[in-house]
Structures are given as structure tokens and as C-alpha cells.
Protein backbone atom coordinates (compact mmCIF):
# COMPACT_ATOMS: atom_id res chain seq x y z
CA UNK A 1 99.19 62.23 109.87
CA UNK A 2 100.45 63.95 107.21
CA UNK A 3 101.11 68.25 107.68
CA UNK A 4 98.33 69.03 104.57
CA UNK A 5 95.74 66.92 107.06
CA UNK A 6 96.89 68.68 110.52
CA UNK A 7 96.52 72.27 108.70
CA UNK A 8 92.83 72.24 107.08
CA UNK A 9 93.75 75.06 105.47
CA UNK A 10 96.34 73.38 103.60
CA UNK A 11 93.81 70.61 103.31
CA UNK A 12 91.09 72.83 101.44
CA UNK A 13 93.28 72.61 98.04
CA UNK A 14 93.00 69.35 98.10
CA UNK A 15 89.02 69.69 97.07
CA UNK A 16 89.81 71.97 94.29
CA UNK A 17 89.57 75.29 96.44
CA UNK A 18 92.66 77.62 96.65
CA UNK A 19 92.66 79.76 99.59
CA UNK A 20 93.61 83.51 99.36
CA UNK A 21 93.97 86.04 101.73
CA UNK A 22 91.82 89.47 101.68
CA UNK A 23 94.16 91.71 103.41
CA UNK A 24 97.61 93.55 102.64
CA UNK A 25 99.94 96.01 104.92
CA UNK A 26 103.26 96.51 104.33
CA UNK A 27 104.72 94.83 107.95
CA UNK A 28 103.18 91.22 106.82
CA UNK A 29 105.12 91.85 103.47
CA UNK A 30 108.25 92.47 105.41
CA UNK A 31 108.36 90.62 108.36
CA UNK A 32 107.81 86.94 106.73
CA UNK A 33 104.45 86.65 107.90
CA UNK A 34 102.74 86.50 104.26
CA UNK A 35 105.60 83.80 103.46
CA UNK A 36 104.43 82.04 106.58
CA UNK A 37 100.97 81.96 105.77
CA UNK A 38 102.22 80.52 102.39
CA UNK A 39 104.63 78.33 103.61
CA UNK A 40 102.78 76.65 106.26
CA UNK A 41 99.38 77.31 105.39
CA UNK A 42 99.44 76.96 101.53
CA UNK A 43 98.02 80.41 101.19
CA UNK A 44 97.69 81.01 97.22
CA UNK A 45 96.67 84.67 96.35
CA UNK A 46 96.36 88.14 97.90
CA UNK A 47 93.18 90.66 97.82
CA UNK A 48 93.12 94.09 98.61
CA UNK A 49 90.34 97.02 98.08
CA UNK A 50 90.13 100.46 98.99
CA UNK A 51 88.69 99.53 102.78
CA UNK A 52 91.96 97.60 103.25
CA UNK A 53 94.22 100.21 102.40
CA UNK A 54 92.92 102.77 104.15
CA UNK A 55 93.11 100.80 108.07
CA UNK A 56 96.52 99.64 106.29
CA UNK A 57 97.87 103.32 105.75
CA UNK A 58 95.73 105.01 108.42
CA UNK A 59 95.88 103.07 110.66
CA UNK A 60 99.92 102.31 111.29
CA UNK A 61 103.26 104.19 110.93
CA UNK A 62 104.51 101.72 108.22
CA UNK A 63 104.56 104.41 105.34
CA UNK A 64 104.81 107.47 107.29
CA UNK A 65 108.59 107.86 105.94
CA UNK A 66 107.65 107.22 102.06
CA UNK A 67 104.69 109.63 103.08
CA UNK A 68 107.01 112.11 104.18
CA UNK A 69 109.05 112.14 101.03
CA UNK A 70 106.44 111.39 97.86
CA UNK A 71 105.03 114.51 99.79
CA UNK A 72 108.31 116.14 99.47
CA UNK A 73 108.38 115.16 96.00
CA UNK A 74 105.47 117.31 95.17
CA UNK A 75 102.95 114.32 94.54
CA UNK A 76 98.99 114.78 95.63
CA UNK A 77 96.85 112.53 98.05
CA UNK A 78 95.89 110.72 95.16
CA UNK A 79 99.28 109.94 94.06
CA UNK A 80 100.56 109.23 96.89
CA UNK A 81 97.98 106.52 97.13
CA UNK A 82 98.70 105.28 94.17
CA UNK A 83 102.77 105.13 95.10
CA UNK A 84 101.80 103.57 98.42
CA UNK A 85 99.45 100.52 96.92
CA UNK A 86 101.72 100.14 93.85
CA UNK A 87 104.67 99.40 96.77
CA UNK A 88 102.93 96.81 98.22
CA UNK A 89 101.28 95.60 95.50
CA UNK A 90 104.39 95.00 93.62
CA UNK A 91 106.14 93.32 97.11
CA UNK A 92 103.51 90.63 97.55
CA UNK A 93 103.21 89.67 93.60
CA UNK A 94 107.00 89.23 93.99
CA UNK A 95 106.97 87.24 97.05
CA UNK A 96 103.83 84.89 95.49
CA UNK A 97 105.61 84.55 92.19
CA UNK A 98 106.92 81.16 92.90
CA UNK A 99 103.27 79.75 92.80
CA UNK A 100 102.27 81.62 89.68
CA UNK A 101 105.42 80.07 88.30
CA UNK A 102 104.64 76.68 89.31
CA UNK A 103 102.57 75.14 86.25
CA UNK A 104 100.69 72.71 89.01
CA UNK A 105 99.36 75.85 90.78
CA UNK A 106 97.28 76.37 87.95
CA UNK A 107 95.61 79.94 88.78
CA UNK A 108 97.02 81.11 91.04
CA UNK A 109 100.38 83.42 93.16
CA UNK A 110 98.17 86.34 92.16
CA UNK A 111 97.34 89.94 93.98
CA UNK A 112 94.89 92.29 93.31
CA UNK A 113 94.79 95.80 93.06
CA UNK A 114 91.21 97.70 92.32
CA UNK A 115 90.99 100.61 90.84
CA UNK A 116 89.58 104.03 92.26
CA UNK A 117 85.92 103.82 93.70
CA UNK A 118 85.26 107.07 92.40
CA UNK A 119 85.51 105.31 88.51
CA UNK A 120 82.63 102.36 89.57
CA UNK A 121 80.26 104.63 86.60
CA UNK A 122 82.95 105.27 84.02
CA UNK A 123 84.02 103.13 82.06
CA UNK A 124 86.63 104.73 79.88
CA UNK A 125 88.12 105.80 83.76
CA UNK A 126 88.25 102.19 84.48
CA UNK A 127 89.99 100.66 81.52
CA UNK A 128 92.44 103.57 81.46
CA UNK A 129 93.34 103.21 85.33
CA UNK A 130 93.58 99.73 84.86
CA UNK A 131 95.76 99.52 82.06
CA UNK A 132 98.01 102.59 84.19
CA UNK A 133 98.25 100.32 87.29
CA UNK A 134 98.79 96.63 85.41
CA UNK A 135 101.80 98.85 83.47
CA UNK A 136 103.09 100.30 86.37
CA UNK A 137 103.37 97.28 88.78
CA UNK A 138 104.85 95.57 85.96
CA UNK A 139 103.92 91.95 87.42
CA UNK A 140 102.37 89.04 85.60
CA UNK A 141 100.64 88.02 88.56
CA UNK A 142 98.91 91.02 89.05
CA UNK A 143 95.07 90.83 88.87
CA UNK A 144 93.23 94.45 88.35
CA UNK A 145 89.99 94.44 90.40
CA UNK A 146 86.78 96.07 88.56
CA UNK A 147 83.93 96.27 89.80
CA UNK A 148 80.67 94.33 88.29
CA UNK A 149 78.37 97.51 87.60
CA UNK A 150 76.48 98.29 84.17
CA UNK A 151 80.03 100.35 83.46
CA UNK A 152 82.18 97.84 84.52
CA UNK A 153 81.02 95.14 82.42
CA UNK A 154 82.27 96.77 79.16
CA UNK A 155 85.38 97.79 80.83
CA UNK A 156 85.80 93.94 82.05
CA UNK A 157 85.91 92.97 78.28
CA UNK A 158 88.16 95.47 77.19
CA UNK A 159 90.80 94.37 79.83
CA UNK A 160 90.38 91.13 79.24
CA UNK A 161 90.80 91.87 75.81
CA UNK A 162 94.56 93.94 75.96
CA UNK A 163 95.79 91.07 78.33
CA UNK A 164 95.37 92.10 81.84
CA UNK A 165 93.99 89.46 84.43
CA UNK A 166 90.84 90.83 86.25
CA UNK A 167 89.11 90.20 89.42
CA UNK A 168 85.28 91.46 88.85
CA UNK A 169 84.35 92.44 92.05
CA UNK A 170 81.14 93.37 93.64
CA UNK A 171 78.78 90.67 92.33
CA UNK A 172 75.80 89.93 94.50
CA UNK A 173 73.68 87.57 91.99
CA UNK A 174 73.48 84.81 89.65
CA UNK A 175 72.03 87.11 86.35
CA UNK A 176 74.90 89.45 87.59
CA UNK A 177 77.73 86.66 87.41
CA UNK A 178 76.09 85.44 84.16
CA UNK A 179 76.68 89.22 82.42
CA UNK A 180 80.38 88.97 84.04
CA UNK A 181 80.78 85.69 82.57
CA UNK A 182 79.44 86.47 79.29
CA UNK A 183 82.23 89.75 79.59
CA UNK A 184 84.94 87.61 79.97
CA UNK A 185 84.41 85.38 77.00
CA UNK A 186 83.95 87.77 75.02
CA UNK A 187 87.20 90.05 76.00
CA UNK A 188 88.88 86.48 75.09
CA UNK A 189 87.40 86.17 71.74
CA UNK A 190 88.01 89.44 70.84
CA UNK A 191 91.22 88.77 72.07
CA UNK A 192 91.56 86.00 69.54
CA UNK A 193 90.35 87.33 66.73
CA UNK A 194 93.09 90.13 67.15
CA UNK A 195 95.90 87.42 66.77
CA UNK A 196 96.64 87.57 70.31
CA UNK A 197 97.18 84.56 73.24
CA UNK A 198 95.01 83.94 75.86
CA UNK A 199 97.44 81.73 77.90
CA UNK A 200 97.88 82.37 81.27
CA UNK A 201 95.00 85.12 80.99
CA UNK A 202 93.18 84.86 84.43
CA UNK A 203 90.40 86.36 85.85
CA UNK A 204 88.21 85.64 89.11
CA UNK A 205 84.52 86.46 89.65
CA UNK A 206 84.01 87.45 93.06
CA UNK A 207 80.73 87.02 94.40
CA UNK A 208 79.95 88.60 98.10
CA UNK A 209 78.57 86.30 100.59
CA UNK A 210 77.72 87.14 103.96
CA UNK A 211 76.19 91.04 102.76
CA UNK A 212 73.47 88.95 101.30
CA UNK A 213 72.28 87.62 104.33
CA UNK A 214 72.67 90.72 106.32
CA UNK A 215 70.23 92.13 103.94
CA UNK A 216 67.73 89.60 103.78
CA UNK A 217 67.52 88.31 106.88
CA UNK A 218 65.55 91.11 108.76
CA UNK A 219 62.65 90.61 105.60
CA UNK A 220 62.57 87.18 106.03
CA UNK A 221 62.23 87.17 109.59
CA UNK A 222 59.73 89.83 109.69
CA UNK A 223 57.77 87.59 107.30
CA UNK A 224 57.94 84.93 109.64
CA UNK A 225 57.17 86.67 112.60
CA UNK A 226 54.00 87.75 110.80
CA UNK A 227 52.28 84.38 110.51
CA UNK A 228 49.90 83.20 107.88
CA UNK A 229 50.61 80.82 104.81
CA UNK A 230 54.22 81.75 104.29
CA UNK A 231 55.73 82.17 107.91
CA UNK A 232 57.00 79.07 107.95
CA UNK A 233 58.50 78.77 104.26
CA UNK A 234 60.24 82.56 105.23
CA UNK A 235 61.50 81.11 108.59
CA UNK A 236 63.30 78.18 106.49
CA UNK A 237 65.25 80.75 104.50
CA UNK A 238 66.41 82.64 107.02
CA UNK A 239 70.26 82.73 106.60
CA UNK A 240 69.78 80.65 103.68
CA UNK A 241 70.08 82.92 100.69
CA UNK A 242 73.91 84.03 100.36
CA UNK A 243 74.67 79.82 99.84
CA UNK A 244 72.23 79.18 97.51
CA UNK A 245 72.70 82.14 95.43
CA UNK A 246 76.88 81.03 95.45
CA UNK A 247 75.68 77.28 94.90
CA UNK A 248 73.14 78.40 91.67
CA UNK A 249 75.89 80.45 90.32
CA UNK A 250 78.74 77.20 90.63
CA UNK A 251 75.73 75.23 88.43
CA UNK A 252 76.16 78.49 85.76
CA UNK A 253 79.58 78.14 85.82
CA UNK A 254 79.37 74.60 85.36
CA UNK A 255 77.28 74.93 82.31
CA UNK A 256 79.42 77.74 80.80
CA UNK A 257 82.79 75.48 80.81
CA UNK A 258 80.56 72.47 79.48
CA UNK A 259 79.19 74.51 76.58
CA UNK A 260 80.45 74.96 72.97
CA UNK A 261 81.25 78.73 73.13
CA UNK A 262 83.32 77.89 76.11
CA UNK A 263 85.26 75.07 74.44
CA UNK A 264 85.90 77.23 71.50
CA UNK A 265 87.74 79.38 73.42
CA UNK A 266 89.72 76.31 75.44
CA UNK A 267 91.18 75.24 72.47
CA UNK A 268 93.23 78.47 71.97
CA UNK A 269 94.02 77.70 75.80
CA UNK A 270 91.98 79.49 77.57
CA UNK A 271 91.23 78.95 81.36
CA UNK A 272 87.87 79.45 82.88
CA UNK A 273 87.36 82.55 85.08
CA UNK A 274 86.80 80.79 88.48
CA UNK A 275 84.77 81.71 90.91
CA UNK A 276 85.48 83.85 94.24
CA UNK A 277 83.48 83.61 97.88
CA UNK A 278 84.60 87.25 98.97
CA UNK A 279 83.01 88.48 101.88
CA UNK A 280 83.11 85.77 103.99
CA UNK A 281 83.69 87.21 107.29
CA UNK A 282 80.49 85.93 109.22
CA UNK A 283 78.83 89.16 110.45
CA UNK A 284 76.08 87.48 112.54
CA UNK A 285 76.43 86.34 115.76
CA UNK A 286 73.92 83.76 115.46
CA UNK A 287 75.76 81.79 112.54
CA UNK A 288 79.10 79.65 112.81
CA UNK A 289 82.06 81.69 112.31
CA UNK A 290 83.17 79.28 109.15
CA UNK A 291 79.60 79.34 107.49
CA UNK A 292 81.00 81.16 104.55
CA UNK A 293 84.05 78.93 103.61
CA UNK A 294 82.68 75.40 104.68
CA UNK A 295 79.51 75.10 102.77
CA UNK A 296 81.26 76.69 99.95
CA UNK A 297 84.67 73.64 99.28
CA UNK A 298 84.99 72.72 95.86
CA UNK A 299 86.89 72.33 92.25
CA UNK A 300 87.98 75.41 90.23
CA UNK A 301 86.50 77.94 92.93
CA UNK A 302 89.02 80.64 95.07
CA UNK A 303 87.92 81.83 98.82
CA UNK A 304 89.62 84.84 99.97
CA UNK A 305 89.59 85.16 103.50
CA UNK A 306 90.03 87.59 105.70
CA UNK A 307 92.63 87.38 109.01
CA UNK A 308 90.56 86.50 111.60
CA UNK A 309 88.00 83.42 109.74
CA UNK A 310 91.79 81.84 108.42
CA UNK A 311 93.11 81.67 111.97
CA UNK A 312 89.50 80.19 113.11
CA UNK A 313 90.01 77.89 110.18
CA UNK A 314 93.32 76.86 110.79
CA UNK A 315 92.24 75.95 114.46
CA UNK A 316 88.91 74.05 113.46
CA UNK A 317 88.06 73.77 109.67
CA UNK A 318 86.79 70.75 108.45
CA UNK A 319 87.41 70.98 104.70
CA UNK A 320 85.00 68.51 102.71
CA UNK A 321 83.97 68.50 98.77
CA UNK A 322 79.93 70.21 99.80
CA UNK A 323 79.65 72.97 96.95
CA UNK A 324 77.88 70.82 94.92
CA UNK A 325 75.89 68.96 97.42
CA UNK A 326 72.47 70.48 96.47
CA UNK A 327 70.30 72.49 99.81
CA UNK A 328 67.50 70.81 100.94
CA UNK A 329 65.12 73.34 99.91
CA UNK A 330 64.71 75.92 96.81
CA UNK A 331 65.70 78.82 98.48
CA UNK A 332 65.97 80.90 95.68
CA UNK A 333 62.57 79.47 94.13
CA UNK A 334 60.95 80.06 97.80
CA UNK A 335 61.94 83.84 98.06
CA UNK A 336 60.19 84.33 94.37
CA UNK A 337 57.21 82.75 96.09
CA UNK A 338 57.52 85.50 99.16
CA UNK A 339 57.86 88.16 96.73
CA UNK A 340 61.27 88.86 97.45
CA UNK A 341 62.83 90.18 94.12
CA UNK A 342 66.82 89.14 94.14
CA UNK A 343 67.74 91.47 91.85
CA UNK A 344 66.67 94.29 93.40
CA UNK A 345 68.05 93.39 96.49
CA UNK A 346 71.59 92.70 94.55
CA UNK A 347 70.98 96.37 93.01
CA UNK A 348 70.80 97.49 96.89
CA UNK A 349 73.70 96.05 98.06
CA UNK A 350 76.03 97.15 94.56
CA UNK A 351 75.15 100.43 96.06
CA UNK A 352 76.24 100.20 99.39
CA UNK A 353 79.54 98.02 98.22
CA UNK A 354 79.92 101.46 96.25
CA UNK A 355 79.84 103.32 99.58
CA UNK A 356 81.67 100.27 101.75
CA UNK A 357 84.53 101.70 99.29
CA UNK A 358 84.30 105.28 98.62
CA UNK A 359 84.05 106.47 102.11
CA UNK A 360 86.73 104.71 103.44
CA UNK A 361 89.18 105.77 100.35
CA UNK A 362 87.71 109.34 101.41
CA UNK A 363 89.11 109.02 104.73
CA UNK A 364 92.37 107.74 103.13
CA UNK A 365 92.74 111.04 101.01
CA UNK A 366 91.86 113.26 103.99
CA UNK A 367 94.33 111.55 105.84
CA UNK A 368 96.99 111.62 103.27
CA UNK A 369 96.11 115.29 102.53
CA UNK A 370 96.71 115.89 106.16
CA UNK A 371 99.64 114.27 106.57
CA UNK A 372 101.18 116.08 103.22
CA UNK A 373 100.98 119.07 104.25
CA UNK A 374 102.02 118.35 107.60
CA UNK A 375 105.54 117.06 105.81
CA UNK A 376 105.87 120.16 103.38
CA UNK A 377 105.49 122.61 106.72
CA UNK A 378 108.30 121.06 108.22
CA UNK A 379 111.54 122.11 108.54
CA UNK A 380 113.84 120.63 106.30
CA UNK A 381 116.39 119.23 108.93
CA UNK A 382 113.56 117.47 110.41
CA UNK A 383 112.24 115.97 107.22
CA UNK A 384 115.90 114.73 107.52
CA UNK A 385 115.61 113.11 110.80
């Protein structure tokens, strides 16, 4: 038996699938447990968001020294934050730069960094943080993470446009990905017709999973619960709608590499803008831990995973090629016939990604602010020890 068949994680690449991690701190970047994971379990990206940082900050003693002297230094919460992510940031690109530097890794060694939750509205904000961080970390491998609202799609394009990878973030349906699709071309053509290269311009489209599900679950078991001519149809769906919406939106992406404008673009050496399971993290009890990653094993996609489903993985994932193995029911077709609009329930969940984010980098701020001021009333021999 052969190591890539003992590890399923290491097996999953072997369907096409490259497996990232959703999670940064600064120990794992130290320590040699982020070269472990690549080493042994052929772990191929990193993901981070605002969440992350602040239980990675908050929540440990790791940076309470660089704290201490940015603080010092006369920088604000904000730029502390901004010192602190940049740090790590920078540490894991450089430690996954041998597999962006491999040309048979194709897209991947990369690590994202999103911008400020408090820009998901402005545009202008977004493009001009992004093009700060992707010139401060100074990596190649570096992937700025935007989020996919009505102001994010124009700032996706103009990104995409001056050079910087992107990971859209925050996209809960198919007409969604299409728009962040249709973005991406179109920051590479403009890209083009400016005289510019698209090689080795990457970008991910990360569409969130499990949320889905938490969300229309309740409805559809309500519906079933209720009797009458659509009870059982409703029961059918249940737990059914995060997969089909990811499968539907593998056939647009499908489509969009097959077509003409895509091939166009190809030619100047482009590379398609894969998608991205994020959130997959069961968060019902009722469901198998690995419902998120198995269903979802195919060519040209990324999964990024968070700790605890890539241990469970490790121990009993059984990687097979079933993204494109078709459900044996319309799901998507069935909730139009239950009246269940999609789109508004993607609108729904946007907005509470929007909080998921800007409440926890609140916390991060207070916490920094705290912990600022704290290190400018000190004494200064203490500072020192």
C-alpha cells in the first residue's frame, strides 16, 4: 500500500481536489506543524478570515510580545492587526512556496488574507486595501480574499485586473458564482487589453456549504411536518440543498471553461478560477461529519478545511471522483416548486457572513485596544522584561 492510499487526504489530489487548510496561528507556523500537515498530508493552501484571527490573537499569548512593542511603537488596534496578520501571512506563503514553485502543483502553495469586514460595501476601500496588503506581504503566493457582495464584484475585476490573485469569498448561490465568474474574466481581459500577462494569475471562488443547510433545513422540515401535497417532496430535500447548489455551480463552471470567451482568454494563458467548498465544518449533528468534503471530490475544485473535519478525514475519508455524479432528485428545481426562493435565502446568509466577520474582528480591536494601552501604561523596565 502505497503512503498517498494510507493517508486519504493525500489521496483526495489524486481526483483533481487540492486540499487546503482554513486556519492560521502563529505556533503551527513555528513549530513545524503546518510543514507536517504538508509533508505528510499533502496539504496545498492556507485560508484565514477575520473569525480566525481573532481566536488566533485573542485567544493565545503567541503575539503578546510584538503586541507589546507595535504598541510601543505608537501604532493603533487597527494597525496592529494589520502588523500581526501581515506576520503570519507572510510566514506561511514562505513556508508553502515550494508548491507554488512546483509547475505540477498547478494552483496552488497559496494563503489568503481578506481584507477588513468593515469595507464588504465599498468598493474603492476594497481595491485600495487589497492592493496595500498584496504590496506589503510582498509574496506571489498570496491570494487577497474579497468578499462576493454587489461592491465586491467590481472590486474583484479591478484586482484581477492590476495582477493580484483573489479568493471571492462569501458566495452562497449559483447566479452569485456566475456574477463572480463573469468578474474574473473580465479583470483578465481587461488585463489583456492593457498589454499585461495573465500567467500565474489565480483566483478561487469560494462557495459556503454547510450555512446553506443550516438555513434551510428548519423551512423544509416545517413544510414537511405540515402534510399535504408537498410534505413529502420537502422531506426529500432536507439537508439536500448546500450539495446541489455546489454540484449546479461545478456544471457552470464547466460550461464557462468549455465556452469561447473562456478559451479566448486561455490562449494568453490564463487559468480558470477554480472552485472552493469553504464552510465545510458539518454543523448538524444529524449529518456525517465528512458530508461536506466527500460528496464534493473532483477535478479543478479546492476544499479548505478546517482542523477538526482534516483530522476526521485523515482517520476515515474515503476519497472517490462523486462531484459530478448527478443527485437523484432536482433539489434545486423541487425548492422552486415549494416556493422557496434561493436567492433570497443566499441574500440572508451574505448578511449574516457579514456579521460571522465583523463582530468577531470587533472583539479583536477591543482586545487589541485593551491590550495597547495596557503596554503604553507600563513601566518601561517592564516593557523590557
Amino acid at each position: 500500500m502505497t503512503t498517498a492510499s494510507m493517508n486519504p487526504l493525500r489521496a483526495v489530489h489524486g481526483f483533481g481536489q487540492s486540499i487546503w487548510l482554513d486556519y492560521i496561528r502563529r505556533n503551527i507556523l513555528h513549530n513545524g506543524e503546518l510543514q507536517r500537515l504538508v509533508d505528510e498530508d499533502g496539504l496545498r493552501g492556507v485560508t484565514s478570515n477575520p473569525a480566525i484571527f481573532e481566536k488566533a490573537i485573542a485567544g493565545s499569548q503567541d503575539y503578546a510580545a510584538d503586541i507589546r512593542t507595535l504598541a510601543r511603537q505608537g501604532h493603533s488596534a487597527e494597525q496592529i492587526y494589520a502588523a500581526l496578520a501581515v506576520a503570519d501571512v507572510q510566514r506561511a506563503c514562505d513556508l508553502l512556496r515550494p508548491l507554488y514553485d512546483q509547475p505540477d502543483y498547478g494552483a496552488d502553495g497559496y494563503v489568503s488574507l481578506e481584507v477588513s469586514p468593515a469595507l464588504i460595501h465599498d468598493t474603492a476601500g476594497t481595491v485600495a486595501e487589497g492592493l496595500h496588503y498584496w504590496r506589503t506581504v510582498d509574496r506571489p503566493n498570496l491570494m487577497i480574499k474579497v468578499p462576493a457582495t454587489a461592491a465586491g464584484l467590481p472590486a474583484i475585476r479591478q484586482l484581477i485586473a492590476a495582477g493580484v490573485n483573489v479568493n471571492v469569498t462569501l458566495i452562497f448561490s449559483v447566479e452569485r458564482y456566475r456574477a463572480v465568474a463573469k468578474a474574473y474574466q473580465a479583470g483578465l481581459e481587461d488585463r489583456v487589453q492593457m498589454g499585461q500577462h495573465v500567467q500565474r494569475l489565480d483566483s478561487v471562488a469560494s462557495f459556503f456549504l454547510s450555512r446553506i443547510d443550516v438555513l434551510l433545513d428548519p423551512q423544509l422540515e416545517q413544510l414537511a411536518a405540515a402534510g399535504g401535497p408537498n410534505a413529502e417532496l420537502a422531506g426529500q430535500l432536507v439537508g439536500q440543498v448546500a450539495i446541489a447548489s455546489a454540484k449546479e455551480a461545478y456544471q457552470v463552471y464547466r460550461e464557462i471553461v468549455a465556452g469561447p470567451r473562456w478559451q479566448t482568454l486561455q490562449a494568453y494563458g490564463a487559468r480558470p478560477q477554480r472552485l472552493l467548498w469553504a464552510s465545510t465544518g458539518n454543523k448538524n449533528p444529524r449529518y456525517d461529519d465528512l458530508k461536506y468534503v466527500e460528496a464534493l471530490i473532483g477535478p479543478d475544485t479546492v476544499n479548505t478545511i478546517p482542523v477538526e473535519t482534516l483530522d476526521l478525514y485523515r482517520a476515515k475519508g474515503q476519497p472517490a471522483a462523486r462531484l459530478a455524479e448527478p443527485l437523484p432528485l432536482d433539489v434545486l428545481d423541487g425548492l422552486r416548486q415549494l416556493g422557496i426562493d434561493l436567492e433570497a435565502a443566499a441574500q440572508q446568509l451574505e448578511r449574516e457572513g457579514e456579521q460571522k466577520f465583523t463582530e468577531p474582528f470587533g472583539k479583536l480591536l477591543a482586545v487589541l485596544e485593551a491590550q495597547r494601552q495596557q503596554a503604553l501604561a507600563e513601566p518601561e523596565n517592564q516593557m523590557a522584561g
